[in-house]
N, C-alpha and C. Protein backbone atom coordinates (compact mmCIF):
# COMPACT_ATOMS: atom_id res chain seq x y z
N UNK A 1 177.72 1.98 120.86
CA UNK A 1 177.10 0.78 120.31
C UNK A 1 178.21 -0.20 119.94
N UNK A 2 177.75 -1.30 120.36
CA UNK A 2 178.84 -2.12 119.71
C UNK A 2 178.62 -2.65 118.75
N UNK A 3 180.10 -3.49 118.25
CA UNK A 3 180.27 -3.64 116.55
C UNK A 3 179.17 -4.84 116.33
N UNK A 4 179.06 -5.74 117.29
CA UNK A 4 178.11 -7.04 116.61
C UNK A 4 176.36 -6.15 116.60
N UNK A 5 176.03 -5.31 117.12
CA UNK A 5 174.84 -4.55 117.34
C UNK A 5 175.10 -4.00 115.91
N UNK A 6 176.14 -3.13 115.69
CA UNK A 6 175.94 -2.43 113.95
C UNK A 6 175.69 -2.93 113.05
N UNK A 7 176.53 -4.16 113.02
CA UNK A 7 176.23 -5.39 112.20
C UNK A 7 174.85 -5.84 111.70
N UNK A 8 174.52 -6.17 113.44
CA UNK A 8 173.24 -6.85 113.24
C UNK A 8 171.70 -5.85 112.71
N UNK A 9 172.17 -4.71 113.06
CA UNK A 9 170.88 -3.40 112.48
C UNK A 9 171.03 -3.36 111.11
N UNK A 10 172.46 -3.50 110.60
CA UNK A 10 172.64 -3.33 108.86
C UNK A 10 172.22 -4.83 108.22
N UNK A 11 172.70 -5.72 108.56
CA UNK A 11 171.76 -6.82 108.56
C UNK A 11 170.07 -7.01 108.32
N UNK A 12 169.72 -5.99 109.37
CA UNK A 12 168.22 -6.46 109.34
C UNK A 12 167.58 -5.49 108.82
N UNK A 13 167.99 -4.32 108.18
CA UNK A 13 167.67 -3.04 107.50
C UNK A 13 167.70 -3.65 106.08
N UNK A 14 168.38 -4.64 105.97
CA UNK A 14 168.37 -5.01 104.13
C UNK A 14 167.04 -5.56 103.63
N UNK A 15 166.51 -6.33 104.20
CA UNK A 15 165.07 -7.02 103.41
C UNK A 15 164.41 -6.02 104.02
N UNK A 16 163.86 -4.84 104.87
CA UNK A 16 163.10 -3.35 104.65
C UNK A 16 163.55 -2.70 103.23
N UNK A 17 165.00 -2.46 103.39
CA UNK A 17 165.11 -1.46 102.18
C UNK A 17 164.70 -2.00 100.74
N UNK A 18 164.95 -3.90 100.78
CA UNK A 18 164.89 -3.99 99.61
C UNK A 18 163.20 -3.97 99.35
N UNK A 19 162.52 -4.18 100.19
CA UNK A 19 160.84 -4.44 100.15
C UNK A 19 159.86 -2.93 100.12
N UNK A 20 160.74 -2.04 100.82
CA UNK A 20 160.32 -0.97 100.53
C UNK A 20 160.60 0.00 99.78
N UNK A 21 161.63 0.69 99.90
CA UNK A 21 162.00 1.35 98.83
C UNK A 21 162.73 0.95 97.81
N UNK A 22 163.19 -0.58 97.19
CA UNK A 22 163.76 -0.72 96.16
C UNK A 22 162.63 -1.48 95.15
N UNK A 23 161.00 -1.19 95.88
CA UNK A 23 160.56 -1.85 94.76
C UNK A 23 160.26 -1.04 93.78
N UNK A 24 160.24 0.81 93.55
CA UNK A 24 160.06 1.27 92.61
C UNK A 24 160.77 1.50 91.59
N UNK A 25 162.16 0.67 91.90
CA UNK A 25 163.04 0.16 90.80
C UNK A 25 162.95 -1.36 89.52
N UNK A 26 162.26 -2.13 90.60
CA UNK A 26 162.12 -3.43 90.19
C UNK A 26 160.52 -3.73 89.62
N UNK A 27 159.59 -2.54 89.51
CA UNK A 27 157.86 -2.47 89.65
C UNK A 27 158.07 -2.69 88.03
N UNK A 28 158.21 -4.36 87.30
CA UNK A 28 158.18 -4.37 86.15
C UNK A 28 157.34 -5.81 85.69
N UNK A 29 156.81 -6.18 84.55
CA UNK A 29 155.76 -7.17 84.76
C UNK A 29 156.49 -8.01 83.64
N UNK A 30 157.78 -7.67 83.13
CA UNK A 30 158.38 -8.45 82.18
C UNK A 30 159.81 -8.17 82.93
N UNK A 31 160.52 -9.58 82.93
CA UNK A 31 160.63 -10.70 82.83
C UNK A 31 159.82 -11.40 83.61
N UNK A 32 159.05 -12.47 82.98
CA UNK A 32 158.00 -13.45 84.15
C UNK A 32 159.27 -14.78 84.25
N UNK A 33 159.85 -14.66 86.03
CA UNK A 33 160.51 -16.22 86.23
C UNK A 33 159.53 -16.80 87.21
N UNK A 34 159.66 -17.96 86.79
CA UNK A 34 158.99 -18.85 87.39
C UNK A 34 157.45 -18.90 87.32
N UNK A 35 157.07 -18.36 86.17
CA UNK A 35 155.56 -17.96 85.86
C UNK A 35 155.19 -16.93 86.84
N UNK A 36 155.87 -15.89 87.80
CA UNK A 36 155.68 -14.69 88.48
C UNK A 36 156.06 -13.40 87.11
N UNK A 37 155.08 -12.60 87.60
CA UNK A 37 156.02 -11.60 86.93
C UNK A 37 156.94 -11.11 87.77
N UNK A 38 158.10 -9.88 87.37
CA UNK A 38 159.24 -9.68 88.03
C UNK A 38 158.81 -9.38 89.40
N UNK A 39 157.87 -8.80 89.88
CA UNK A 39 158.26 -7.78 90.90
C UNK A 39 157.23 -8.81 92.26
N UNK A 40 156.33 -9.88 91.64
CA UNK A 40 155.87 -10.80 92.62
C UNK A 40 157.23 -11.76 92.94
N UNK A 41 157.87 -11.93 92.36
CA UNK A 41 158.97 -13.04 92.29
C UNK A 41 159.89 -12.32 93.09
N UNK A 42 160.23 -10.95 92.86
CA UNK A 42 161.10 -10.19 93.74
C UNK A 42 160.22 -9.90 95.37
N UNK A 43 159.39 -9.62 95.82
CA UNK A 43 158.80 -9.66 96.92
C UNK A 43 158.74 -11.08 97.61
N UNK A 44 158.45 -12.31 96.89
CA UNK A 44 158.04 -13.71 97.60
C UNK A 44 159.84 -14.16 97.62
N UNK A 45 160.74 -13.88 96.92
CA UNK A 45 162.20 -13.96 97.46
C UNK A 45 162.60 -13.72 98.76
N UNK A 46 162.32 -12.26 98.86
CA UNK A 46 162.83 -11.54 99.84
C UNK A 46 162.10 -11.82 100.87
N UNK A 47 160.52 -12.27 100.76
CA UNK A 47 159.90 -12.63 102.03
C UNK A 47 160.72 -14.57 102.26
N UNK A 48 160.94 -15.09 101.91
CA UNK A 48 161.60 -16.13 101.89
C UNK A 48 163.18 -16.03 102.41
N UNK A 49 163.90 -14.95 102.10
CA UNK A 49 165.42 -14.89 102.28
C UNK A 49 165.45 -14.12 103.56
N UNK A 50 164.32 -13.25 104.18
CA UNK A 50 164.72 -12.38 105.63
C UNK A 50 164.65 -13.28 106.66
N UNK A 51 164.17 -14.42 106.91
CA UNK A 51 164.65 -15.59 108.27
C UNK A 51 165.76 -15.51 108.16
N UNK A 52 166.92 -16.22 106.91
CA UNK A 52 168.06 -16.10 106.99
C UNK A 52 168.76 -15.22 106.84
N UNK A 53 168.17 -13.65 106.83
CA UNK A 53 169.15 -12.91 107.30
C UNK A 53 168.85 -12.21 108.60
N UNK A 54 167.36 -12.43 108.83
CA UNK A 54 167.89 -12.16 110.58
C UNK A 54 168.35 -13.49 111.18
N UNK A 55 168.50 -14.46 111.09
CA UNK A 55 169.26 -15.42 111.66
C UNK A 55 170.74 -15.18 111.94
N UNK A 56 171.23 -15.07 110.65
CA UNK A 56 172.75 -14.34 110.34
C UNK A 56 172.66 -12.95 111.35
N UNK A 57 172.01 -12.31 111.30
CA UNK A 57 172.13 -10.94 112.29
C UNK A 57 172.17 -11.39 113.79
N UNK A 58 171.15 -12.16 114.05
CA UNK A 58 171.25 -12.77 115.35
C UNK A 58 172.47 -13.42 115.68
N UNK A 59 172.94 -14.40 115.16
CA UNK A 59 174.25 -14.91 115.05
C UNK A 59 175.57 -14.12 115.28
N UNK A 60 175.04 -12.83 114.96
CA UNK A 60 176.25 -12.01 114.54
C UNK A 60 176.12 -11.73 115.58
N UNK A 61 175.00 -10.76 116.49
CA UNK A 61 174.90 -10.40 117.99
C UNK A 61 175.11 -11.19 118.87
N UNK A 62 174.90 -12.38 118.64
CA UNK A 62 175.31 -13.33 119.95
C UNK A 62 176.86 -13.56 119.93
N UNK A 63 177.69 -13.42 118.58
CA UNK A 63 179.05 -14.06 118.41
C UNK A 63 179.84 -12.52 119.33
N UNK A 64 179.37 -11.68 118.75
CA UNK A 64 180.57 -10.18 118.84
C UNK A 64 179.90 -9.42 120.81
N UNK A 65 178.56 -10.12 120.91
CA UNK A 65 178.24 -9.46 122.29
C UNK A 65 177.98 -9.92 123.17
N UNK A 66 179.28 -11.24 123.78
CA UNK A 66 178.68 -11.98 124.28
C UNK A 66 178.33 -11.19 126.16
N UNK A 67 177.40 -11.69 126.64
CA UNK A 67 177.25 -11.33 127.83
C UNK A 67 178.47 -11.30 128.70
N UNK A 68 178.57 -10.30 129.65
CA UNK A 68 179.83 -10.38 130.74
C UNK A 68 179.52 -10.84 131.92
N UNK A 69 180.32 -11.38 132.89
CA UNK A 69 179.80 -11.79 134.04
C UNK A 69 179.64 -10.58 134.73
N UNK A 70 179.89 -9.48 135.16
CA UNK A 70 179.01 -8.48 135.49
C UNK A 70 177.93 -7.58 135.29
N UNK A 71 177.54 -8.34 134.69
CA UNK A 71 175.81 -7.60 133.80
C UNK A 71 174.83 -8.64 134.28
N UNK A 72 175.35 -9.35 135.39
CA UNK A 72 174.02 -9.71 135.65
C UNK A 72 172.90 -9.02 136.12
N UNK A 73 171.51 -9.01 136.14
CA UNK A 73 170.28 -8.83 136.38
C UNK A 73 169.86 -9.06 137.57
C-alpha cells in the first residue's frame, strides 16, 4: 500500500471513530454550547468537519499517488 493511501484511510477513519465509538465518552447533556447540549453539538461538528477531512484525504491521495504513465487502462 502506498504512503498517500495510508494517509488517506487514517484520515477518513477519524470522523467514524469519533461518531462512533467516541460518543460514549462525550454522551453528556451539560455543558449546553450554543444552546445544544454537549453531545448534539459534538455530532452536528463532526457531521460538518468530515467534507474537510475527506477533502484533505483526497488531496493527500492525489498529491503522494500520482498516476504513472504505464497504468494506463
Amino acid at each position: 500500500m502506498q504512503k498517500g493511501t495510508k494517509l488517506a484511510l487514517i484520515l477518513g477513519s477519524i470522523p467514524f471513530v469519533t461518531l462512533v465509538f467516541a460518543l460514549p465518552l462525550v454522551n453528556r447533556v451539560e455543558p449546553v454550547i450554543l444552546g445544544l447540549p454537549f453531545l448534539l453539538f459534538w455530532i452536528l461538528s463532526w457531521v460538518i468537519l468530515t467534507p474537510f477531512i475527506l477533502l484533505a484525504a483526497y488531496l493527500c491521495e492525489k498529491k503522494f499517488n500520482t498516476p504513472e504513465e504505464d497504468e494506463e487502462e
